[in-house]
ModelCIF file with pLDDT and N, C-alpha, C, O atoms, coordinates in Angstrom:
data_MODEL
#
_entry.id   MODEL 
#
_entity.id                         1 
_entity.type                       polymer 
_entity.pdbx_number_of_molecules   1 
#
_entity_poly.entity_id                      1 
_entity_poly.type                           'polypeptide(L)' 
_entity_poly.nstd_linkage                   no 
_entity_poly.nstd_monomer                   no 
_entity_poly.pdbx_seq_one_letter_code       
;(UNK)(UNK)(UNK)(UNK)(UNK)(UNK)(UNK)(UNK)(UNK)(UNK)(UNK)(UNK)(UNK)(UNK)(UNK)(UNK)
(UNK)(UNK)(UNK)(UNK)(UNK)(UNK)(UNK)(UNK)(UNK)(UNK)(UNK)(UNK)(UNK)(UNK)(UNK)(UNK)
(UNK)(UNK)(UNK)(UNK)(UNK)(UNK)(UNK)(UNK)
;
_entity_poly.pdbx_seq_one_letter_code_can   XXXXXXXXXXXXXXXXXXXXXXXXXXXXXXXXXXXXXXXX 
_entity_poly.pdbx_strand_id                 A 
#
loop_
_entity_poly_seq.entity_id 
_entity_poly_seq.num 
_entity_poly_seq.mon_id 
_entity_poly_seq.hetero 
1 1  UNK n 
1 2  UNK n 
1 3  UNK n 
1 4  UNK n 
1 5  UNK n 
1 6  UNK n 
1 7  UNK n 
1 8  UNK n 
1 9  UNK n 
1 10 UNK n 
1 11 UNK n 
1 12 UNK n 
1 13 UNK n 
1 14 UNK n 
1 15 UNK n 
1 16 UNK n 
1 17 UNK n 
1 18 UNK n 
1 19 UNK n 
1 20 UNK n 
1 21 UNK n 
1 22 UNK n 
1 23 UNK n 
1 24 UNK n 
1 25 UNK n 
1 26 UNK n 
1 27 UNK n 
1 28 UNK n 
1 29 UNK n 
1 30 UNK n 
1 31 UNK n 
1 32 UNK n 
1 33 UNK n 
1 34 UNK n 
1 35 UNK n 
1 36 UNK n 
1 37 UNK n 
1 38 UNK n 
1 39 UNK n 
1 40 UNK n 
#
_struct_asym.id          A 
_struct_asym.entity_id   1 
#
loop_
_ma_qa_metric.id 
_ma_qa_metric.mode 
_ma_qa_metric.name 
_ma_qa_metric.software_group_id 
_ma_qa_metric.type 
1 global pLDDT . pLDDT 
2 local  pLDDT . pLDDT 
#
_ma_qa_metric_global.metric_id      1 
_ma_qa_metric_global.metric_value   95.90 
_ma_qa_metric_global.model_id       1 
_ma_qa_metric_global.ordinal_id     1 
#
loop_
_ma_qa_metric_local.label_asym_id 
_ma_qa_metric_local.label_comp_id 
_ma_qa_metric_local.label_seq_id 
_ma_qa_metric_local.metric_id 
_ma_qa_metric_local.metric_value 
_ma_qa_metric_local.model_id 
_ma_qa_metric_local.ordinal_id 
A UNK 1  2 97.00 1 1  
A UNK 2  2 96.00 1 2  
A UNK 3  2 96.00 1 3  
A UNK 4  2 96.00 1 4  
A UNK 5  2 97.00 1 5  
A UNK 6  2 97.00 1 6  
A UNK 7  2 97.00 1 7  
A UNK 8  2 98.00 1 8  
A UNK 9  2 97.00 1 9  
A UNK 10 2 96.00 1 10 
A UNK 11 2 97.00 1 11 
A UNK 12 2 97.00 1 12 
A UNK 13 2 96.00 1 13 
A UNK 14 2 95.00 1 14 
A UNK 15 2 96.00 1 15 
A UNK 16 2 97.00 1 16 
A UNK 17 2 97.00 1 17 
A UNK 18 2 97.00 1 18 
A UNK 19 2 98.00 1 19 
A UNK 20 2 98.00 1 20 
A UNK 21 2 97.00 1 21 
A UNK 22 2 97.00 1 22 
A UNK 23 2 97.00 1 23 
A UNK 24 2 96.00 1 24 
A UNK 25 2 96.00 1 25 
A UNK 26 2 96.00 1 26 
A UNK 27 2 94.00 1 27 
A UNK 28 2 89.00 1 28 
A UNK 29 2 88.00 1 29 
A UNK 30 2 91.00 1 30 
A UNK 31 2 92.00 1 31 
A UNK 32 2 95.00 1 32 
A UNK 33 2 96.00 1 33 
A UNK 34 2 97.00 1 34 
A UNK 35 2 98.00 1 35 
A UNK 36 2 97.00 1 36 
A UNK 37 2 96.00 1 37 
A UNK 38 2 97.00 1 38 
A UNK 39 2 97.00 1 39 
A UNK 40 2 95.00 1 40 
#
loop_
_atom_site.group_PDB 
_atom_site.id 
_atom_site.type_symbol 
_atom_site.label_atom_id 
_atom_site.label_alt_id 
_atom_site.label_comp_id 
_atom_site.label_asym_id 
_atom_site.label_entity_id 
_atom_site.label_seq_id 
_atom_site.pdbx_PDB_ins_code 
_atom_site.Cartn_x 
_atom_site.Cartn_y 
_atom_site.Cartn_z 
_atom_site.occupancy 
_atom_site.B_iso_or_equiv 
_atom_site.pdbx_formal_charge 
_atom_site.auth_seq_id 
_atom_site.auth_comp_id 
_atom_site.auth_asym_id 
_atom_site.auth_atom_id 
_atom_site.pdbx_PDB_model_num 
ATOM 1   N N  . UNK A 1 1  ? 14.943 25.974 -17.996 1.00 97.00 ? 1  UNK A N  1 
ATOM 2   C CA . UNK A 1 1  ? 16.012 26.438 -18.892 1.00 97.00 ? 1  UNK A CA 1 
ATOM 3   C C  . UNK A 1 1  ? 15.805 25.891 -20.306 1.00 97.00 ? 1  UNK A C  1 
ATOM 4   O O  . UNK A 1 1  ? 16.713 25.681 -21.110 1.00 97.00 ? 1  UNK A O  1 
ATOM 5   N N  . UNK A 1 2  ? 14.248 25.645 -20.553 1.00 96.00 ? 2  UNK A N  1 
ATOM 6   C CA . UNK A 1 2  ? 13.984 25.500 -22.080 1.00 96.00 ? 2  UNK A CA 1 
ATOM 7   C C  . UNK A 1 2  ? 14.581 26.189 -23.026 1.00 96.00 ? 2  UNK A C  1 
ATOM 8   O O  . UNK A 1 2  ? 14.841 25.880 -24.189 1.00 96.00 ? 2  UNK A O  1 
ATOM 9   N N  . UNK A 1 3  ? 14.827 27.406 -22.267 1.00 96.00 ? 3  UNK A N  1 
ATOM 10  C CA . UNK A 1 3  ? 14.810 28.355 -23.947 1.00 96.00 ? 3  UNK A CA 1 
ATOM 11  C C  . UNK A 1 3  ? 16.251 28.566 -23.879 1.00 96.00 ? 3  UNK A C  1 
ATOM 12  O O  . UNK A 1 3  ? 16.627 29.497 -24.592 1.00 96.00 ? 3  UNK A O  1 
ATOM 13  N N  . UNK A 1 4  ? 17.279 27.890 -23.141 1.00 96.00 ? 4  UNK A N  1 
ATOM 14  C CA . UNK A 1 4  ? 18.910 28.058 -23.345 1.00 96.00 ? 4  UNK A CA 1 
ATOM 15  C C  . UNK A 1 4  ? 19.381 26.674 -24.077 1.00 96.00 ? 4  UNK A C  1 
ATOM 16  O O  . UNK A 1 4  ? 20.586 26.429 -24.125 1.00 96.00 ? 4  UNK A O  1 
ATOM 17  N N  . UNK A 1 5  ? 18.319 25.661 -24.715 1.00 97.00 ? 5  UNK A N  1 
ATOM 18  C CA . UNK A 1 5  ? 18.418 24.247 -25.499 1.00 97.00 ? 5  UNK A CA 1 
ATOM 19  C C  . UNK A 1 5  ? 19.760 24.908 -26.604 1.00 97.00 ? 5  UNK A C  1 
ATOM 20  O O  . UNK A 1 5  ? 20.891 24.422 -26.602 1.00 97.00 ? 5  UNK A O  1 
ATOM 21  N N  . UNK A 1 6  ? 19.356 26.038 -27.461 1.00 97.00 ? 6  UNK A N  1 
ATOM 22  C CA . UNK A 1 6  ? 20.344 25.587 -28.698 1.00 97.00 ? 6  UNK A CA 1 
ATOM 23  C C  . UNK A 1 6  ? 21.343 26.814 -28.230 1.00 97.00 ? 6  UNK A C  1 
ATOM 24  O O  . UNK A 1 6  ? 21.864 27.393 -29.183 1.00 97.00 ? 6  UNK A O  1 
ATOM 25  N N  . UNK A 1 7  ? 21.812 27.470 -26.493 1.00 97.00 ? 7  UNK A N  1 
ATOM 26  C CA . UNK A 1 7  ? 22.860 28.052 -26.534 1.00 97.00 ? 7  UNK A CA 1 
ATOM 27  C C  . UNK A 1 7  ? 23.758 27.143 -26.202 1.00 97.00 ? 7  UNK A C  1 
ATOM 28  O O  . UNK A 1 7  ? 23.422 26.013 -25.849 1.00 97.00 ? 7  UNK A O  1 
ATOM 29  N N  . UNK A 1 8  ? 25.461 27.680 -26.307 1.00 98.00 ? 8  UNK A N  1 
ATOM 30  C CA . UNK A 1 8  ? 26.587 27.287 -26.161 1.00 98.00 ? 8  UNK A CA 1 
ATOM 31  C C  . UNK A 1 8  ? 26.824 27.433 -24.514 1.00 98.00 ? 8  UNK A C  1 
ATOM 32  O O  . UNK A 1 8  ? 26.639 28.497 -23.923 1.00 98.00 ? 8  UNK A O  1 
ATOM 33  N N  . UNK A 1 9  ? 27.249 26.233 -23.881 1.00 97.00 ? 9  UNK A N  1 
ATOM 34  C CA . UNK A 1 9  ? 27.084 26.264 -22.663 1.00 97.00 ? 9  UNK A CA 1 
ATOM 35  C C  . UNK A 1 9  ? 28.114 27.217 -21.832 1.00 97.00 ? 9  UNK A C  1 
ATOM 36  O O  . UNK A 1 9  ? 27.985 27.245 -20.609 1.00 97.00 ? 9  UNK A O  1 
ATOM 37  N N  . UNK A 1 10 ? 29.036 27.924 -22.394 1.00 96.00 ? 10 UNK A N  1 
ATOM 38  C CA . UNK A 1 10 ? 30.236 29.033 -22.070 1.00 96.00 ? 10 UNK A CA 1 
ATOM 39  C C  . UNK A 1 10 ? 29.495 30.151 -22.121 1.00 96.00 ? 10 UNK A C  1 
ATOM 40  O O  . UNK A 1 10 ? 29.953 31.250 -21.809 1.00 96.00 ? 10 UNK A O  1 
ATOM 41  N N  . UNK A 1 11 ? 28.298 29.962 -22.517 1.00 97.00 ? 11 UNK A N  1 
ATOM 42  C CA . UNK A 1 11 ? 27.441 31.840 -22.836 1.00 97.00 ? 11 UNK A CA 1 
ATOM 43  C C  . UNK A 1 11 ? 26.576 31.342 -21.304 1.00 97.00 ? 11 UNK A C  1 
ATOM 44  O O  . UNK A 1 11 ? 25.954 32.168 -20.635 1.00 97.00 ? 11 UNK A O  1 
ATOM 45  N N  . UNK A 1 12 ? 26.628 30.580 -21.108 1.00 97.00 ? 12 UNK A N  1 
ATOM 46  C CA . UNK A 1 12 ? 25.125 30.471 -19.761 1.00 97.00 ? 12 UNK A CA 1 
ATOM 47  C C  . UNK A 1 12 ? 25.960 30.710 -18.727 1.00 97.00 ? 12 UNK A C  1 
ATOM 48  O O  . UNK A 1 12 ? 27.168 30.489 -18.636 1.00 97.00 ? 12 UNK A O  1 
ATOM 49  N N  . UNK A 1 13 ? 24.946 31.340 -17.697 1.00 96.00 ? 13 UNK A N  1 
ATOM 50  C CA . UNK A 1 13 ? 25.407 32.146 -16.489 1.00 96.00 ? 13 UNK A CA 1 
ATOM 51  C C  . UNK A 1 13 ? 25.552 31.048 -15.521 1.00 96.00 ? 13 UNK A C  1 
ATOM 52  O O  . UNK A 1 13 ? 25.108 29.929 -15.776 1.00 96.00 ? 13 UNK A O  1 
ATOM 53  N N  . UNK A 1 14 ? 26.052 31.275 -14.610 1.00 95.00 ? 14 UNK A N  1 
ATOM 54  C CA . UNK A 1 14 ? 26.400 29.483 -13.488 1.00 95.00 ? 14 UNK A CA 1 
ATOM 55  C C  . UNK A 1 14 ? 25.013 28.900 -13.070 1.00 95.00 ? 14 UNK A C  1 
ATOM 56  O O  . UNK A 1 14 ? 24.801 27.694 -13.201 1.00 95.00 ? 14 UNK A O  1 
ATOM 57  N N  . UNK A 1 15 ? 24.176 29.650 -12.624 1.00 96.00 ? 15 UNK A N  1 
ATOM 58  C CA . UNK A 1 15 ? 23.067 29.012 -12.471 1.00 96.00 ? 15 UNK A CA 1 
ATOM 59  C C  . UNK A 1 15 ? 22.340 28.395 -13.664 1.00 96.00 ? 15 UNK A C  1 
ATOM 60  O O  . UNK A 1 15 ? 21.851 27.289 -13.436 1.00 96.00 ? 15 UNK A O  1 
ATOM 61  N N  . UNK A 1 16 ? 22.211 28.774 -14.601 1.00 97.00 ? 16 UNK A N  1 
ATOM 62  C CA . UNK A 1 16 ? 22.001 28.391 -15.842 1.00 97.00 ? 16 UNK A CA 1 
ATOM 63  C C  . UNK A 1 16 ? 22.824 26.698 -16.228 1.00 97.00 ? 16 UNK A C  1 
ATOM 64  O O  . UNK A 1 16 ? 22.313 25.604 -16.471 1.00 97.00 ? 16 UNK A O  1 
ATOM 65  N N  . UNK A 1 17 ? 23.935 27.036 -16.158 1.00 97.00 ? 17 UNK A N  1 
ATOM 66  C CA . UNK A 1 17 ? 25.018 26.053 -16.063 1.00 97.00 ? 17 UNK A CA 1 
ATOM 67  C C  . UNK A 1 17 ? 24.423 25.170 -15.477 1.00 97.00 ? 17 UNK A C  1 
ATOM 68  O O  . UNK A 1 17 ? 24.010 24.138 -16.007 1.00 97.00 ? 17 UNK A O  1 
ATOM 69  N N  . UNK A 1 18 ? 24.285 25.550 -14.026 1.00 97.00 ? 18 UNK A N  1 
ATOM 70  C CA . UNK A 1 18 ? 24.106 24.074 -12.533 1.00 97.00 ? 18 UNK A CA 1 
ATOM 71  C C  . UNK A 1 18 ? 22.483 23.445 -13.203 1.00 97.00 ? 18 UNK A C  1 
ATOM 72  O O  . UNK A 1 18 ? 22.233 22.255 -13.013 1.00 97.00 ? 18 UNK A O  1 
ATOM 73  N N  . UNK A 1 19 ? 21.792 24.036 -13.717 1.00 98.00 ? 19 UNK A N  1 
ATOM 74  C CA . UNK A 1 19 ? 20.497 23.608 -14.040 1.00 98.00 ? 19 UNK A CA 1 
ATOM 75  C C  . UNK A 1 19 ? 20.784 22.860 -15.331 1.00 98.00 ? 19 UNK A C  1 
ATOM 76  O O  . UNK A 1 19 ? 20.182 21.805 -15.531 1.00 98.00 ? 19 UNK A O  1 
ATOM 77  N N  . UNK A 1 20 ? 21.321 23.143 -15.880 1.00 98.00 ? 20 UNK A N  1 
ATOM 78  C CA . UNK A 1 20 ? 21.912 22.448 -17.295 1.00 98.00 ? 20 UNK A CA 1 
ATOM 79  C C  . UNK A 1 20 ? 22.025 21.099 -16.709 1.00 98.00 ? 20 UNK A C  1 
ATOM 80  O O  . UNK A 1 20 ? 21.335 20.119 -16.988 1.00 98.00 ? 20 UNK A O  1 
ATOM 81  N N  . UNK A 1 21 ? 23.112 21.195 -15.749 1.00 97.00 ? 21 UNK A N  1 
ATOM 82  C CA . UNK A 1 21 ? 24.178 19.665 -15.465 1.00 97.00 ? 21 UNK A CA 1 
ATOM 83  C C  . UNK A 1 21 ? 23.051 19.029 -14.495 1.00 97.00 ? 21 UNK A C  1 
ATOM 84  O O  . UNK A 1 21 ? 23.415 18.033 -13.870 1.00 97.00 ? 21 UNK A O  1 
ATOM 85  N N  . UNK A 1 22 ? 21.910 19.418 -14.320 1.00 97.00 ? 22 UNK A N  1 
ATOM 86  C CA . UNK A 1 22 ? 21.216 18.534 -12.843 1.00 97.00 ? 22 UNK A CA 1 
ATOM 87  C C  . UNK A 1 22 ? 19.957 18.464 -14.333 1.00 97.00 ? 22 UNK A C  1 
ATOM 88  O O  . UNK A 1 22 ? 19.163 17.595 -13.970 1.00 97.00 ? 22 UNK A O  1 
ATOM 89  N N  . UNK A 1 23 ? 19.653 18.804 -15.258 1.00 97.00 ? 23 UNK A N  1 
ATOM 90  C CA . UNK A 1 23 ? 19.128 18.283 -15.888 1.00 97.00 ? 23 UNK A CA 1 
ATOM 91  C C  . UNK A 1 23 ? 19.202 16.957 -16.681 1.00 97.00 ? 23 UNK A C  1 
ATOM 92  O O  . UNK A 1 23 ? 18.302 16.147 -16.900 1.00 97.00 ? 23 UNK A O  1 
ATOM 93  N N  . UNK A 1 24 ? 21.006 16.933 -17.203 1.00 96.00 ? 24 UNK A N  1 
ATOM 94  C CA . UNK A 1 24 ? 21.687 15.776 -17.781 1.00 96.00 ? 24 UNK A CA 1 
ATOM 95  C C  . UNK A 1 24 ? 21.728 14.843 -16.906 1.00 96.00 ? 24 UNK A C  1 
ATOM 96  O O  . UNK A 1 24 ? 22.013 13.741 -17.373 1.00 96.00 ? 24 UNK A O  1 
ATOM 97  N N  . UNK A 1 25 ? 21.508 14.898 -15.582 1.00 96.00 ? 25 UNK A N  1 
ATOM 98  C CA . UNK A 1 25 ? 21.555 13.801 -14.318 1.00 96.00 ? 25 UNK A CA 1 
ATOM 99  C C  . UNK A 1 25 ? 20.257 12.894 -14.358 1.00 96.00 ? 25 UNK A C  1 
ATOM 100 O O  . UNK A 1 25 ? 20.096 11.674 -14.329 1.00 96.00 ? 25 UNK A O  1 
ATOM 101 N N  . UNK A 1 26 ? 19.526 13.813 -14.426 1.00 96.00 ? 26 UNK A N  1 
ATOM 102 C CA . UNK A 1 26 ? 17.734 13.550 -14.144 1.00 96.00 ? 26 UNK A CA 1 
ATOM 103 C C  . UNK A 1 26 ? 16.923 13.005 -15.979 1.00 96.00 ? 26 UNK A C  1 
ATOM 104 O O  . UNK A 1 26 ? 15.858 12.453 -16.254 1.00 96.00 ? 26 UNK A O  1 
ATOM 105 N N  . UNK A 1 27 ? 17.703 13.347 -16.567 1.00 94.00 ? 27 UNK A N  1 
ATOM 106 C CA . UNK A 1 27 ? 17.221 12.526 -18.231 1.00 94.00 ? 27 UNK A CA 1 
ATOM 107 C C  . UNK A 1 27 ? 16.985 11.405 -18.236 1.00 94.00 ? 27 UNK A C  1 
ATOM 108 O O  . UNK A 1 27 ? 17.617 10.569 -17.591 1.00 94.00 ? 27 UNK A O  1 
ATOM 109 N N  . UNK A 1 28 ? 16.239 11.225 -18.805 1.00 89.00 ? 28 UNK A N  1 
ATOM 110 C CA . UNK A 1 28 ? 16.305 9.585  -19.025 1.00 89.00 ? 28 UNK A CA 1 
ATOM 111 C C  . UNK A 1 28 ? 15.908 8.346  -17.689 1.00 89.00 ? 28 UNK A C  1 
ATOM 112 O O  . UNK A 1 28 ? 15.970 7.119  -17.613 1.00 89.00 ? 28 UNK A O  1 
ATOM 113 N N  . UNK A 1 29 ? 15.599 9.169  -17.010 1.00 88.00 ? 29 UNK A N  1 
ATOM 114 C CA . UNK A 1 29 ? 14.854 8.236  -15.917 1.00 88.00 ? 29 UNK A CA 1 
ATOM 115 C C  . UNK A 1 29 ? 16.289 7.283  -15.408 1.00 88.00 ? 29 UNK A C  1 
ATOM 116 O O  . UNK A 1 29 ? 15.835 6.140  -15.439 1.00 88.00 ? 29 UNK A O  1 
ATOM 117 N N  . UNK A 1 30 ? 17.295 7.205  -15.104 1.00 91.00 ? 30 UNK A N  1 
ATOM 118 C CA . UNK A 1 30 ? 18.052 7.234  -14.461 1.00 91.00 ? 30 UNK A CA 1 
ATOM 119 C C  . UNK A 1 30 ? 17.566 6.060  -12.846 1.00 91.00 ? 30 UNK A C  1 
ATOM 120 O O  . UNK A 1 30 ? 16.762 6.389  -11.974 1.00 91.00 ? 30 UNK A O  1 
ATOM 121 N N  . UNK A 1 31 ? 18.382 4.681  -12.903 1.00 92.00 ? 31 UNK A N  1 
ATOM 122 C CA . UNK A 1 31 ? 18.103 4.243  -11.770 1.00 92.00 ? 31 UNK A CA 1 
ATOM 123 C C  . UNK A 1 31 ? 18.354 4.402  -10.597 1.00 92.00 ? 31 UNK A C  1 
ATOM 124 O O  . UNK A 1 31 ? 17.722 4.255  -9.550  1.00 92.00 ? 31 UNK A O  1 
ATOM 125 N N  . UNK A 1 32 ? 19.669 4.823  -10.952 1.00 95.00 ? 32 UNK A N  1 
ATOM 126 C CA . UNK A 1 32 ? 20.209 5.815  -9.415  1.00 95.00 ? 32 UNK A CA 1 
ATOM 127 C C  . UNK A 1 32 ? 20.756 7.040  -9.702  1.00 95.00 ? 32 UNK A C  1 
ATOM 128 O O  . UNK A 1 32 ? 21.486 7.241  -10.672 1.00 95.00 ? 32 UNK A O  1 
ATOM 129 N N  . UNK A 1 33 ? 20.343 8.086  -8.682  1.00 96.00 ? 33 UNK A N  1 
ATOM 130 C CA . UNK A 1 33 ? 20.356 9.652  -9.047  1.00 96.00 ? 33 UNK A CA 1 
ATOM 131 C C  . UNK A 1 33 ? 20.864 10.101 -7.856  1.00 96.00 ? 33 UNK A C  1 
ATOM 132 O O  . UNK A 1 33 ? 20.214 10.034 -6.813  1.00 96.00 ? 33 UNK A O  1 
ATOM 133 N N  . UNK A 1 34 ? 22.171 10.635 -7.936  1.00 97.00 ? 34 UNK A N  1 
ATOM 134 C CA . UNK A 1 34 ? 22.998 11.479 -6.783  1.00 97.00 ? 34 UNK A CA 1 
ATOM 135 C C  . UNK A 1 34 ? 22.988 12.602 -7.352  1.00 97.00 ? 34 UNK A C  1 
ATOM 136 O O  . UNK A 1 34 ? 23.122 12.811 -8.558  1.00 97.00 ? 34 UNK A O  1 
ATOM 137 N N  . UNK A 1 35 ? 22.820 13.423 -6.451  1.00 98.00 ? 35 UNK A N  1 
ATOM 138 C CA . UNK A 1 35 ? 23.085 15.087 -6.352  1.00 98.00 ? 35 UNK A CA 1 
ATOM 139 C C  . UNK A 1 35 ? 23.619 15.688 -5.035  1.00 98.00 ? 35 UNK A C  1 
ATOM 140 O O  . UNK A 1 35 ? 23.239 15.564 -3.871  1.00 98.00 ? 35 UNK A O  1 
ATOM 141 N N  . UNK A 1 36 ? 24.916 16.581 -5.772  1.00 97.00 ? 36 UNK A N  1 
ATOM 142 C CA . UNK A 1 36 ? 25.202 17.111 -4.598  1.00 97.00 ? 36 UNK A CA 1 
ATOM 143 C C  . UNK A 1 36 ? 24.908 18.082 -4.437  1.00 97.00 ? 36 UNK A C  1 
ATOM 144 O O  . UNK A 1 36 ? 25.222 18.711 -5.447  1.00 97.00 ? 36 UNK A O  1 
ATOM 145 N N  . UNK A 1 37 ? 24.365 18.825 -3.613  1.00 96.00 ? 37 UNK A N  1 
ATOM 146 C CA . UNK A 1 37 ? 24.417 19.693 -3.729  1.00 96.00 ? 37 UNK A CA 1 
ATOM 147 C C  . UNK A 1 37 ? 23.347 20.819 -4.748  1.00 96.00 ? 37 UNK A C  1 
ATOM 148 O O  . UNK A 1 37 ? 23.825 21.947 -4.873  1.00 96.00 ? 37 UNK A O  1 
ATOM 149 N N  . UNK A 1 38 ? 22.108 20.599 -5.386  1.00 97.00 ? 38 UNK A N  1 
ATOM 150 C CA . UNK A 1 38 ? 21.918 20.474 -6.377  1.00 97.00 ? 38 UNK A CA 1 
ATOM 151 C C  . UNK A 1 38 ? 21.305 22.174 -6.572  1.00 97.00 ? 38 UNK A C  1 
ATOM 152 O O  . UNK A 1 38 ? 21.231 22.858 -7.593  1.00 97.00 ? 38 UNK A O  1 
ATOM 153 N N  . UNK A 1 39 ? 20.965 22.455 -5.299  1.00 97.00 ? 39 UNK A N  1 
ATOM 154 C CA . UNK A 1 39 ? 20.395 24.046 -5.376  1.00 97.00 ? 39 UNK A CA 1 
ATOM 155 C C  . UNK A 1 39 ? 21.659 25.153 -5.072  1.00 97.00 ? 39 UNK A C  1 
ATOM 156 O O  . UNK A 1 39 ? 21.643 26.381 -4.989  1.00 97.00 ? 39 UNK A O  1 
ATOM 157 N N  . UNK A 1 40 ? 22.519 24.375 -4.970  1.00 95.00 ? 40 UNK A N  1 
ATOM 158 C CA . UNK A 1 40 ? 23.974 25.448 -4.570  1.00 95.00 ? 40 UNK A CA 1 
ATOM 159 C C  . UNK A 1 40 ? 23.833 26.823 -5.907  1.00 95.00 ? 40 UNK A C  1 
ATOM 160 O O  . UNK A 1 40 ? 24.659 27.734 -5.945  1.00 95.00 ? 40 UNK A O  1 
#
């Protein structure tokens, strides 16, 4: 979802969305990483 970087996150479709928010999870190398659910 490179190329949705400079859209407004109300224009992205839910999957778009869920990949958005499991991206902000996984940034930054993160020491502990829960997902629920993450391919729903």
């Amino acid at each position: 979802v490179g190329d949705t970087a400079q859209v407004l996150v109300r224009r992205l479709s839910a999957g778009e969305r869920r990949l958005v928010a499991l991206a902000r999870a996984l940034a930054g190398a993160p020491v502990l990483v829960a997902l629920d659910d993450p391919t729903a």
